[in-house]
PDB file of N, CA and C in Angstrom:
ATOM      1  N   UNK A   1     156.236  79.923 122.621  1.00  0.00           N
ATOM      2  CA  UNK A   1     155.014  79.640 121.916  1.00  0.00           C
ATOM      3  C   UNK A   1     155.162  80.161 120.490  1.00  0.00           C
ATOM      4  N   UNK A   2     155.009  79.464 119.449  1.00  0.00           N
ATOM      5  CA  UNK A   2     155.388  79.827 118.431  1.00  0.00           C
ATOM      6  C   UNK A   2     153.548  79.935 117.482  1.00  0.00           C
ATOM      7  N   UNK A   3     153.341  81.024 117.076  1.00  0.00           N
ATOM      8  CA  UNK A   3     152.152  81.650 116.294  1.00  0.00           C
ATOM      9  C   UNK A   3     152.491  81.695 114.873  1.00  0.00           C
ATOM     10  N   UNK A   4     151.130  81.391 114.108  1.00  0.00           N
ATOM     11  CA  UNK A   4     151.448  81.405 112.780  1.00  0.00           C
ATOM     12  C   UNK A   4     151.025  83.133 112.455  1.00  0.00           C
ATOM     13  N   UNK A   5     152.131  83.596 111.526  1.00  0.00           N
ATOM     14  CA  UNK A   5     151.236  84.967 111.013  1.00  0.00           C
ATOM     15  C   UNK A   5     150.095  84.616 110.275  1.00  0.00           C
ATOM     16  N   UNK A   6     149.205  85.885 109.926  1.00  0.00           N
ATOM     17  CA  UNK A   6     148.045  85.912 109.153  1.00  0.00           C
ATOM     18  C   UNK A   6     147.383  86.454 110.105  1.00  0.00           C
ATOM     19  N   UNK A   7     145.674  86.255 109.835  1.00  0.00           N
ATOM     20  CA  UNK A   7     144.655  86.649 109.732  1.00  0.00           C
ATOM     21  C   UNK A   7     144.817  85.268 110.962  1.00  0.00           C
ATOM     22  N   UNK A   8     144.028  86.479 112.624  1.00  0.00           N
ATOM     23  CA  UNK A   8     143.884  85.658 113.320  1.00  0.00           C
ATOM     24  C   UNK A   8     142.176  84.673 113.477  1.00  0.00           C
ATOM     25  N   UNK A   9     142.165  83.993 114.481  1.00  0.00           N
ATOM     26  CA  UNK A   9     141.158  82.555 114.256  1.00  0.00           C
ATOM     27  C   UNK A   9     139.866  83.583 114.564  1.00  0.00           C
ATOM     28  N   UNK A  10     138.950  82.580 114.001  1.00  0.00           N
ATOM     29  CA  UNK A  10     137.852  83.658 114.228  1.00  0.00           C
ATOM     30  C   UNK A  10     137.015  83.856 115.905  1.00  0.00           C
ATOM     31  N   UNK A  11     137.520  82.921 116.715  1.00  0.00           N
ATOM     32  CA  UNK A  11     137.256  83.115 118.154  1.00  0.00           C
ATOM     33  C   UNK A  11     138.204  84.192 118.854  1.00  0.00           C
ATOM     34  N   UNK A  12     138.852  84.309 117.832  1.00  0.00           N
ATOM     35  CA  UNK A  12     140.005  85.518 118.629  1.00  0.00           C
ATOM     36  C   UNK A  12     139.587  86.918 118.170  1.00  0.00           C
ATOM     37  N   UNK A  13     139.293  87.131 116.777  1.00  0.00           N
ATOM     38  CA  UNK A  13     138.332  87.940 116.272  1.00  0.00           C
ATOM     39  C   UNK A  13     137.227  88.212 116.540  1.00  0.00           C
ATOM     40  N   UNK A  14     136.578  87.759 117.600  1.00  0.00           N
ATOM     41  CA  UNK A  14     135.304  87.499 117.837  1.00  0.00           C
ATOM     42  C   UNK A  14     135.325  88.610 118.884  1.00  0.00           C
ATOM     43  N   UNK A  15     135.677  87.873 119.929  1.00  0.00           N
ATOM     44  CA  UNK A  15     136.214  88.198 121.105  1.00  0.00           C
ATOM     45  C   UNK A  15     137.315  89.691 120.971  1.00  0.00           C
ATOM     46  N   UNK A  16     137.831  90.023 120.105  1.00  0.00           N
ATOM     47  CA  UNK A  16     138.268  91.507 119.811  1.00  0.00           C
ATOM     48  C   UNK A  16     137.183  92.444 119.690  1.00  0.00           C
ATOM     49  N   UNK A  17     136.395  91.891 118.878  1.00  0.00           N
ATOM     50  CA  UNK A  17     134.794  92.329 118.097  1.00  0.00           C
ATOM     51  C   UNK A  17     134.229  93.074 118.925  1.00  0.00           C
ATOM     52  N   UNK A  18     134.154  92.148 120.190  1.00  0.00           N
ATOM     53  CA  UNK A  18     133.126  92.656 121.258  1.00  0.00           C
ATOM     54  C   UNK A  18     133.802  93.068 122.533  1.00  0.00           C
ATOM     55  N   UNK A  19     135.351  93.509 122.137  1.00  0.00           N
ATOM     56  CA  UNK A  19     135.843  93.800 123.292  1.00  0.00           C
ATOM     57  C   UNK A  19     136.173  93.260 124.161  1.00  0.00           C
ATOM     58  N   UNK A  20     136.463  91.867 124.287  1.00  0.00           N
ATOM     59  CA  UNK A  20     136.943  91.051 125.206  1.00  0.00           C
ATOM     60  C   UNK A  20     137.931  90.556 125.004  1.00  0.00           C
ATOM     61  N   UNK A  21     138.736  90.903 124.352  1.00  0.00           N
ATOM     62  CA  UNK A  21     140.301  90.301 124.381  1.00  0.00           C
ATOM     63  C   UNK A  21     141.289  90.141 125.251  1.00  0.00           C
ATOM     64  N   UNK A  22     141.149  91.047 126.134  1.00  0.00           N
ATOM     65  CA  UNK A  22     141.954  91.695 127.413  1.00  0.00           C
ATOM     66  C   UNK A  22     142.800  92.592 127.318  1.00  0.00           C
ATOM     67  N   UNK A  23     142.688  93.230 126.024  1.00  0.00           N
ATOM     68  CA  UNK A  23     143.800  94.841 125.559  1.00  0.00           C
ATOM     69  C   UNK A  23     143.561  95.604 127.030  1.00  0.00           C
ATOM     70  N   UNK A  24     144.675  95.650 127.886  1.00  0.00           N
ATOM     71  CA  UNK A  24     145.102  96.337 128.805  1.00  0.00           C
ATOM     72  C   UNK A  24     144.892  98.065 128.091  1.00  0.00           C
ATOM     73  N   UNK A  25     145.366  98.236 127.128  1.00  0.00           N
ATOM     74  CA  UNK A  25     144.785  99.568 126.585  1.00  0.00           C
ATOM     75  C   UNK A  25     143.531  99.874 126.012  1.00  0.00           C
ATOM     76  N   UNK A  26     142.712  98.843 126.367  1.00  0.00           N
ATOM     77  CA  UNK A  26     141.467  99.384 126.254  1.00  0.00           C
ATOM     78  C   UNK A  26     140.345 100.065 127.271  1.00  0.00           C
ATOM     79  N   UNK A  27     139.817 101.411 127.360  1.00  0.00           N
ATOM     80  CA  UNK A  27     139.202 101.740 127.569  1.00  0.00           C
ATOM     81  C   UNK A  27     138.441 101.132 129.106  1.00  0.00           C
ATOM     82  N   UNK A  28     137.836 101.596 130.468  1.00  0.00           N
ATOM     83  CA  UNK A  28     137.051 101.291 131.331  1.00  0.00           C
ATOM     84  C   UNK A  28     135.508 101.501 130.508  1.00  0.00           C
ATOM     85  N   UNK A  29     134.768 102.609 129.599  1.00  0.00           N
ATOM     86  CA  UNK A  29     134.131 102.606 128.808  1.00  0.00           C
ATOM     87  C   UNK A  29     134.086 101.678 128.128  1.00  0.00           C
ATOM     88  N   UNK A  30     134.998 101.208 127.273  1.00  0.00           N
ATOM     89  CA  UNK A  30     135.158 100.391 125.928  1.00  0.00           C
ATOM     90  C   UNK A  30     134.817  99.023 126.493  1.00  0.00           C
ATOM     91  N   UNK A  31     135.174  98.597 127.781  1.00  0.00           N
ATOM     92  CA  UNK A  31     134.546  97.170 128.244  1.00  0.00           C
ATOM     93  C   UNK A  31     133.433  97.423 128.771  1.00  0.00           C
ATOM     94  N   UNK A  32     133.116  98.662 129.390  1.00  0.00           N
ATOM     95  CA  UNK A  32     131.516  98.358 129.940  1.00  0.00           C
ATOM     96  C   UNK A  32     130.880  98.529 128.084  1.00  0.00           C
ATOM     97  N   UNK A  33     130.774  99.092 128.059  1.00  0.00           N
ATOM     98  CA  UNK A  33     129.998  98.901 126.176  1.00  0.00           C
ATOM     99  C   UNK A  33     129.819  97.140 125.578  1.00  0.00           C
ATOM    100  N   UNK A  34     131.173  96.869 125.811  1.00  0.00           N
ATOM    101  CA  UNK A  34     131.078  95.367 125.840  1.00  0.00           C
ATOM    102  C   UNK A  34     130.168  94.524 126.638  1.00  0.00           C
ATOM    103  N   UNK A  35     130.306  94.835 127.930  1.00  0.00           N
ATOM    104  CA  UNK A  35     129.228  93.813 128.779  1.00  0.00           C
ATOM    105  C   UNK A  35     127.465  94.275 128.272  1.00  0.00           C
ATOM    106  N   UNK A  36     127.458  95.392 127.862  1.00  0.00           N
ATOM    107  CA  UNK A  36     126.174  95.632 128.047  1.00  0.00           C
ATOM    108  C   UNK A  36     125.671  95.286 126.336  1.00  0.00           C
ATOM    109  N   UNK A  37     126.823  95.573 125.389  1.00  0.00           N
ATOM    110  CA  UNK A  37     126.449  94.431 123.979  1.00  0.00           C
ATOM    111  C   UNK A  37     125.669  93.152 124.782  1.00  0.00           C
ATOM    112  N   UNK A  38     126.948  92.603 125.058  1.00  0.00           N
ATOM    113  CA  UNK A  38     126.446  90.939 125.719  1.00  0.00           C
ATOM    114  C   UNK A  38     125.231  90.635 126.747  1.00  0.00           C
ATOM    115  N   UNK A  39     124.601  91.837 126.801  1.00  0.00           N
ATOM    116  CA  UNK A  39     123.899  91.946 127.625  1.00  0.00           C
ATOM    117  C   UNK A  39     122.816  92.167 126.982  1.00  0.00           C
ATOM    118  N   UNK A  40     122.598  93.055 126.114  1.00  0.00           N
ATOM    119  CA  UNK A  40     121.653  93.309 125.046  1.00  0.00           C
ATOM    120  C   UNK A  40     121.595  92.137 124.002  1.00  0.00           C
ATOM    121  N   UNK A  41     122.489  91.557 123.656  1.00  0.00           N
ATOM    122  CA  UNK A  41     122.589  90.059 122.737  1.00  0.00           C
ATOM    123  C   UNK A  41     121.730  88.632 123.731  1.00  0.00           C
ATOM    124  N   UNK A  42     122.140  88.949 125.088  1.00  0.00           N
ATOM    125  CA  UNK A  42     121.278  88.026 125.423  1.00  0.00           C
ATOM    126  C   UNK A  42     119.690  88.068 125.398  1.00  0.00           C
ATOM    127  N   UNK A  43     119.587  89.639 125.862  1.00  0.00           N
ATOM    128  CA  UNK A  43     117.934  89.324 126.104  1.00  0.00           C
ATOM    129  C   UNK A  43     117.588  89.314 124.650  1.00  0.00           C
ATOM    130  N   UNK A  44     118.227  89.821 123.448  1.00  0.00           N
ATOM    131  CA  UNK A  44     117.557  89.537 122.333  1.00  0.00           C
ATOM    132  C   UNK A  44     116.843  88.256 122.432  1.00  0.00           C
ATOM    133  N   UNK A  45     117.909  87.531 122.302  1.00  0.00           N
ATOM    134  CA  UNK A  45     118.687  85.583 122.356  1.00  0.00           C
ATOM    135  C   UNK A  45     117.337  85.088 123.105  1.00  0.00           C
ATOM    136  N   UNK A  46     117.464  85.532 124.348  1.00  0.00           N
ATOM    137  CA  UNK A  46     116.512  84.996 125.618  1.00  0.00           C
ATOM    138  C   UNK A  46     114.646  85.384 125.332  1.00  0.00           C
ATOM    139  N   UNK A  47     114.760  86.885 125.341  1.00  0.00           N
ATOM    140  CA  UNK A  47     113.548  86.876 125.485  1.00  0.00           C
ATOM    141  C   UNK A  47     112.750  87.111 124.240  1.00  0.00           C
ATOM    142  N   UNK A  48     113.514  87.277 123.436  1.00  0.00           N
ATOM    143  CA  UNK A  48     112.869  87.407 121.519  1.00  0.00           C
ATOM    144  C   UNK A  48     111.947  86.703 121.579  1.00  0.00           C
ATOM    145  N   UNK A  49     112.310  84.826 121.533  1.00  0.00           N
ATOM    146  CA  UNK A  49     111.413  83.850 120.999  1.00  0.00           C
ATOM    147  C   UNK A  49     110.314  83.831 121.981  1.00  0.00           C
ATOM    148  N   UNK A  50     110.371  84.356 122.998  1.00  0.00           N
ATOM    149  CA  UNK A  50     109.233  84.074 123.870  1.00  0.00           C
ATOM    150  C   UNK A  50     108.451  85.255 123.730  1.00  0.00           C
ATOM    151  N   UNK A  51     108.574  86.492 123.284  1.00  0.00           N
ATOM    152  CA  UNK A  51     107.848  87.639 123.152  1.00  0.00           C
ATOM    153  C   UNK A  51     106.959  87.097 121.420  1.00  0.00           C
ATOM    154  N   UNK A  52     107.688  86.934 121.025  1.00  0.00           N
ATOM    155  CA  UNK A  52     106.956  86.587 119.491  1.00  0.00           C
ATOM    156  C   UNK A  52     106.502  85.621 119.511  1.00  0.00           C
ATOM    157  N   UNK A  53     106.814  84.547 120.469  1.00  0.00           N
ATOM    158  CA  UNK A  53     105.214  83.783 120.955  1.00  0.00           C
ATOM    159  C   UNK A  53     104.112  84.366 121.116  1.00  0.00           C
ATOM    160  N   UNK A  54     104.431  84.899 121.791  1.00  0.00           N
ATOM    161  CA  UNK A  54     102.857  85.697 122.638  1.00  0.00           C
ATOM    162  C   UNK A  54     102.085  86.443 121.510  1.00  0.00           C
ATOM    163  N   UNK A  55     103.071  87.043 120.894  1.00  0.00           N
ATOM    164  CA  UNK A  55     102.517  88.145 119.501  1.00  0.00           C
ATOM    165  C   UNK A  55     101.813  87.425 118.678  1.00  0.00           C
ATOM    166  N   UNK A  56     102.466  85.866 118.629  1.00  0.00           N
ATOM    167  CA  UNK A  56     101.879  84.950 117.390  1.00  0.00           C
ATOM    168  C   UNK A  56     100.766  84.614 117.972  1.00  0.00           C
ATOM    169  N   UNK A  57     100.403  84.430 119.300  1.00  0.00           N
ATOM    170  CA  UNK A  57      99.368  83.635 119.451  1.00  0.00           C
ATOM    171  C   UNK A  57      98.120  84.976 119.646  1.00  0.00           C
ATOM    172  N   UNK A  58      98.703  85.691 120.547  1.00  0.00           N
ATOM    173  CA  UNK A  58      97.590  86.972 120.170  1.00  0.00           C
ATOM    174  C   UNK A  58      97.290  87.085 118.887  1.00  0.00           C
ATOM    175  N   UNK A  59      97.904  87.114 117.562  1.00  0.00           N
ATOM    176  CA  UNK A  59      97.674  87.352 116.478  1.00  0.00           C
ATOM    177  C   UNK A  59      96.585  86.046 116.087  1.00  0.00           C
ATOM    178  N   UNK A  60      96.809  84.810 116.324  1.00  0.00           N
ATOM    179  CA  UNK A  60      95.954  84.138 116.108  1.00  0.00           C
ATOM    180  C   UNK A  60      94.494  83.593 116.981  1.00  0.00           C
ATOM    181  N   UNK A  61      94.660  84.374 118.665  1.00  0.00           N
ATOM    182  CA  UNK A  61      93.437  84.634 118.847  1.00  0.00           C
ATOM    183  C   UNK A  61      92.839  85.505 118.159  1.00  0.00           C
ATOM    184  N   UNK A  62      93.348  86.528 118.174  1.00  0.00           N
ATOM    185  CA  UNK A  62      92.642  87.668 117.584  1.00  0.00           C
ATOM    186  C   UNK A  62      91.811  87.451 116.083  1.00  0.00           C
ATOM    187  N   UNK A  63      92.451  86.289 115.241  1.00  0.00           N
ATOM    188  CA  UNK A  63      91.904  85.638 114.086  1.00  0.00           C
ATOM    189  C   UNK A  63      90.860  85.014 114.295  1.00  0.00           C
ATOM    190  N   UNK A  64      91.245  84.041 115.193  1.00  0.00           N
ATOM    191  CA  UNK A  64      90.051  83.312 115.112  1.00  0.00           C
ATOM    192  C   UNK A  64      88.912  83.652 115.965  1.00  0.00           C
ATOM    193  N   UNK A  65      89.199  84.699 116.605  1.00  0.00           N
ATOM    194  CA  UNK A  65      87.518  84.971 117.333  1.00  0.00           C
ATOM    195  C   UNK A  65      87.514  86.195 116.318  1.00  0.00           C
ATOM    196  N   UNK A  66      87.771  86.823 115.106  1.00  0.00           N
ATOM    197  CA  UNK A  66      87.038  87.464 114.347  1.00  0.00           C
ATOM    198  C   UNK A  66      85.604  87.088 114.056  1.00  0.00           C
ATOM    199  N   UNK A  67      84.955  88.526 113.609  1.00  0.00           N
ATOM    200  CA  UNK A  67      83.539  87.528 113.169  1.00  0.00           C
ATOM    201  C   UNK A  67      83.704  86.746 111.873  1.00  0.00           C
ATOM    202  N   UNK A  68      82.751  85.804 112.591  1.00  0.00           N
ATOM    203  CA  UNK A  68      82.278  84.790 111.217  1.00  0.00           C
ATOM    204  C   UNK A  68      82.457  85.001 109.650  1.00  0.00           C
ATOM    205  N   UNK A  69      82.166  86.043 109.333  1.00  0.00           N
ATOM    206  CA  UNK A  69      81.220  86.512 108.191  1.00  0.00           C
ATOM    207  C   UNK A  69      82.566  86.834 107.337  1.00  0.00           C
ATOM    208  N   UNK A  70      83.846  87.706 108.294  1.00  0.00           N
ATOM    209  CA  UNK A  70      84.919  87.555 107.540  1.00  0.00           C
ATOM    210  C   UNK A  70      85.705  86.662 107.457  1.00  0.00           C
ATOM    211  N   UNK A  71      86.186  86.868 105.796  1.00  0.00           N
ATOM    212  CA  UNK A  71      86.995  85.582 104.995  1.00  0.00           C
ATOM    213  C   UNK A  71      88.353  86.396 104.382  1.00  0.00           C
ATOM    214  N   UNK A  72      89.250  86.804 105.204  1.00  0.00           N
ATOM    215  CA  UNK A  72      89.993  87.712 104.395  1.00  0.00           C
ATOM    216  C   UNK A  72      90.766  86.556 103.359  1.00  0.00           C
ATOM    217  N   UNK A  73      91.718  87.458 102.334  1.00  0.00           N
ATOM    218  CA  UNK A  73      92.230  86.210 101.046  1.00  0.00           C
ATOM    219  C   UNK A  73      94.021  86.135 101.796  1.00  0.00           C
ATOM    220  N   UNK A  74      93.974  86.378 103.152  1.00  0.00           N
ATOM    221  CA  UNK A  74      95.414  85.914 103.180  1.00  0.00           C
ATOM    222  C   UNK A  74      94.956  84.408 104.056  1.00  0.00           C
ATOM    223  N   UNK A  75      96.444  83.777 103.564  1.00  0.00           N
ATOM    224  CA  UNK A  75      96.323  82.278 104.373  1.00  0.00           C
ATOM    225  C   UNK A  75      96.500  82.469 105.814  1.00  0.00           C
ATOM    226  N   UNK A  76      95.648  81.152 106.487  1.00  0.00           N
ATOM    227  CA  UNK A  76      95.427  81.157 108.055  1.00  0.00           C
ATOM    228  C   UNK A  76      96.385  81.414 109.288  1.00  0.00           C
ATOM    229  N   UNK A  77      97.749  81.538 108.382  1.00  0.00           N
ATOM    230  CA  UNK A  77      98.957  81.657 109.442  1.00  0.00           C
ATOM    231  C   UNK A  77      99.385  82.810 108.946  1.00  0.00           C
ATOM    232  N   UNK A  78      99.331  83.276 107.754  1.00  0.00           N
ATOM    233  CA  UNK A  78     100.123  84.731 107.977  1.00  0.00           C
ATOM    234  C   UNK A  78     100.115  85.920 108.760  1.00  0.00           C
ATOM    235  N   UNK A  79      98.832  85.987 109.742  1.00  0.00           N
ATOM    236  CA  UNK A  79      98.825  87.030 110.676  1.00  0.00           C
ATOM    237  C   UNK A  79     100.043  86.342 111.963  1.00  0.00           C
ATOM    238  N   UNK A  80      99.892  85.678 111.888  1.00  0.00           N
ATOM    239  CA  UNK A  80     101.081  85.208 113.043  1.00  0.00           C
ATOM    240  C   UNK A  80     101.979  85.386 112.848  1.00  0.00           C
ATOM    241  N   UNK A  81     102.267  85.211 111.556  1.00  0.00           N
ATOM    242  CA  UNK A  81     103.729  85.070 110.773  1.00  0.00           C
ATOM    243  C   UNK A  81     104.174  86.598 110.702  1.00  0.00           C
ATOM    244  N   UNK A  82     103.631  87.574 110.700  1.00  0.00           N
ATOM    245  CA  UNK A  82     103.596  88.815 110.661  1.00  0.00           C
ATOM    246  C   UNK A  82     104.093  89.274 112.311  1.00  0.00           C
ATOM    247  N   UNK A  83     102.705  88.757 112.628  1.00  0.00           N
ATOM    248  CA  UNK A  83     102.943  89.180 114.191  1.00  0.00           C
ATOM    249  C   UNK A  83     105.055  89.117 114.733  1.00  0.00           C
ATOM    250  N   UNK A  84     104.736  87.771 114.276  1.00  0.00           N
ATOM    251  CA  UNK A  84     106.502  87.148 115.136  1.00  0.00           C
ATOM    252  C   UNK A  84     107.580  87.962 114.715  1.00  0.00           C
ATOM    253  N   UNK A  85     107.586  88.624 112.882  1.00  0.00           N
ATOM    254  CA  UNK A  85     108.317  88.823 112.595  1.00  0.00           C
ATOM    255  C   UNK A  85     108.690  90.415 113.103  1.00  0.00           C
ATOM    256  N   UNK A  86     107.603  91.330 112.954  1.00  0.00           N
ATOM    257  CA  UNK A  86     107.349  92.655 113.682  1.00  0.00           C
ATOM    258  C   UNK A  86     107.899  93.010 115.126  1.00  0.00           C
ATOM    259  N   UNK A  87     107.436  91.830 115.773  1.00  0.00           N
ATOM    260  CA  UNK A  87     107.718  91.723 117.292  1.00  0.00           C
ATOM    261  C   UNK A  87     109.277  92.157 117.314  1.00  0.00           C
ATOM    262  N   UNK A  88     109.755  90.969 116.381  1.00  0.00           N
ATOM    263  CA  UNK A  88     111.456  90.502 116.416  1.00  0.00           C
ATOM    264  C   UNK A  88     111.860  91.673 116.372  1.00  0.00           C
ATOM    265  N   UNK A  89     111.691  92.476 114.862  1.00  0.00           N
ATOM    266  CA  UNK A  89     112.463  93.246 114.566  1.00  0.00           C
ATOM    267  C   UNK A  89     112.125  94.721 115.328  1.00  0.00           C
ATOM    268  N   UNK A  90     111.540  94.937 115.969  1.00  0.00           N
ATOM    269  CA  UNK A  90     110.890  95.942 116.876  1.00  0.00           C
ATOM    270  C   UNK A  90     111.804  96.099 117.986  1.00  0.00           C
ATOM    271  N   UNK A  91     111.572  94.825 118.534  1.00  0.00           N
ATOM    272  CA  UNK A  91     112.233  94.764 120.025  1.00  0.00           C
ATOM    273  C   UNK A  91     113.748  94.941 119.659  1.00  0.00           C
ATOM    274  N   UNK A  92     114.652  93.888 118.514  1.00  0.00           N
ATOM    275  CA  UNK A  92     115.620  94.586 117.673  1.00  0.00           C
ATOM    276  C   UNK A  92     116.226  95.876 117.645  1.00  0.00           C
ATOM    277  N   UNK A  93     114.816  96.433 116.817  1.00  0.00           N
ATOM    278  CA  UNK A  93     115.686  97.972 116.655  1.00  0.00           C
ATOM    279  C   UNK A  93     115.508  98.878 118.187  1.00  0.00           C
ATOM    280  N   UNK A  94     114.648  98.256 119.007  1.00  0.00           N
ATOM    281  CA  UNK A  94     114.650  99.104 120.639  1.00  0.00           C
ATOM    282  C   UNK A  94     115.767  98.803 121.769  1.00  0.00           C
ATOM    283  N   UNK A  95     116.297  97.653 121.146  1.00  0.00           N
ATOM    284  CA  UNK A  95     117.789  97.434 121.901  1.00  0.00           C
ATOM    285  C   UNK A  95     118.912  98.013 120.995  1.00  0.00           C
ATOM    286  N   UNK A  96     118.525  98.277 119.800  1.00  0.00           N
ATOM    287  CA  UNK A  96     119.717  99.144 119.433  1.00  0.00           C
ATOM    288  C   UNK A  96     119.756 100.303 119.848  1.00  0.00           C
ATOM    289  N   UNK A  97     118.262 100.977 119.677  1.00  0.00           N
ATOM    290  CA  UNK A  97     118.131 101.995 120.662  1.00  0.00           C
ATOM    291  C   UNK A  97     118.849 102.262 121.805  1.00  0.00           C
ATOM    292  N   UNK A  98     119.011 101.285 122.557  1.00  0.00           N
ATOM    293  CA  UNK A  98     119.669 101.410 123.750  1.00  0.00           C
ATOM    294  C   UNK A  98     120.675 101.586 123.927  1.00  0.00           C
ATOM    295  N   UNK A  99     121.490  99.966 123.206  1.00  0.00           N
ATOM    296  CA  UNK A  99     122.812 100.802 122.811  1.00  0.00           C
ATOM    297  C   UNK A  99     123.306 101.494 122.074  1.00  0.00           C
ATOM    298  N   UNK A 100     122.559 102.385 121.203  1.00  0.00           N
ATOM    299  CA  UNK A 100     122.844 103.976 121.193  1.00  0.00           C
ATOM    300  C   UNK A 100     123.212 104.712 122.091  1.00  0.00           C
ATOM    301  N   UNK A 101     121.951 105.058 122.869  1.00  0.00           N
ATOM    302  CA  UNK A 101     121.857 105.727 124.003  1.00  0.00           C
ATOM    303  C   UNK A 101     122.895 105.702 125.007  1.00  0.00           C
ATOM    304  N   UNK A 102     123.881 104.477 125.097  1.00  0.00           N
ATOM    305  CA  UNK A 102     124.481 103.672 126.080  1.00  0.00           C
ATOM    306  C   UNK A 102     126.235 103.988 125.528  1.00  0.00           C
ATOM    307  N   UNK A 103     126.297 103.955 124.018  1.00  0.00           N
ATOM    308  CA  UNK A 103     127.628 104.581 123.630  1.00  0.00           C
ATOM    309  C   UNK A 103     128.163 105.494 123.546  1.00  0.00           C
ATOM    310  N   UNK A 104     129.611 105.878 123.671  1.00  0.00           N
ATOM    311  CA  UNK A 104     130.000 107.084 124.132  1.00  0.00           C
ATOM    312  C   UNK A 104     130.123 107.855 122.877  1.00  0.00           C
ATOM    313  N   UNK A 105     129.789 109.215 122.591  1.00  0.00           N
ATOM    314  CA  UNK A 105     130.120 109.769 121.730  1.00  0.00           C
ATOM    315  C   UNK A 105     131.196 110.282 121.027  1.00  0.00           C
TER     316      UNK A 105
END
């Protein structure tokens, strides 16, 4: 099998990235860290957009059954828009949290 030198492809890099290459000298640690990245990347992936649903739409019940009388000066979607983005980056930094918690020192 003949390989070009350089800078390898970026699926091969990828897959180094996150520990899945199959380096026989890597670590029983160093791959569980890996599965549980991929594990934490999914539920981002998975359950993000559906949590910042819920945030958006709470945010926009919560608008529109305000009382009447208030007229705040932001436009009609930016509490949602807020909501989704907060959610994201929340739940975000609480799975990094985790894998903090989860890496070896």
């Amino acid at each position: 099998m003949h390989t070009m030198p350089g800078r390898p492809r970026g699926s091969t890099r990828l897959a180094r990235a996150l520990g899945l290459d199959g380096n026989p000298l890597r670590r029983a640690s160093d791959r569980a860290e890996a599965w549980i990245r991929i594990g934490l990347l999914a539920v981002f992936l998975i359950a993000g957009p559906m949590v910042a649903l819920g945030a958006g739409g709470w945010a926009y019940h919560a608008e529109i059954t305000a009382a009447p009388g208030q007229d705040a000066a932001s436009s009609a979607g930016s509490s949602e828009v807020l909501a989704v983005i907060m959610t994201l980056a929340l739940m975000a930094l609480g799975l990094l949290a985790v894998l903090r918690l989860v890496r070896p020192s």
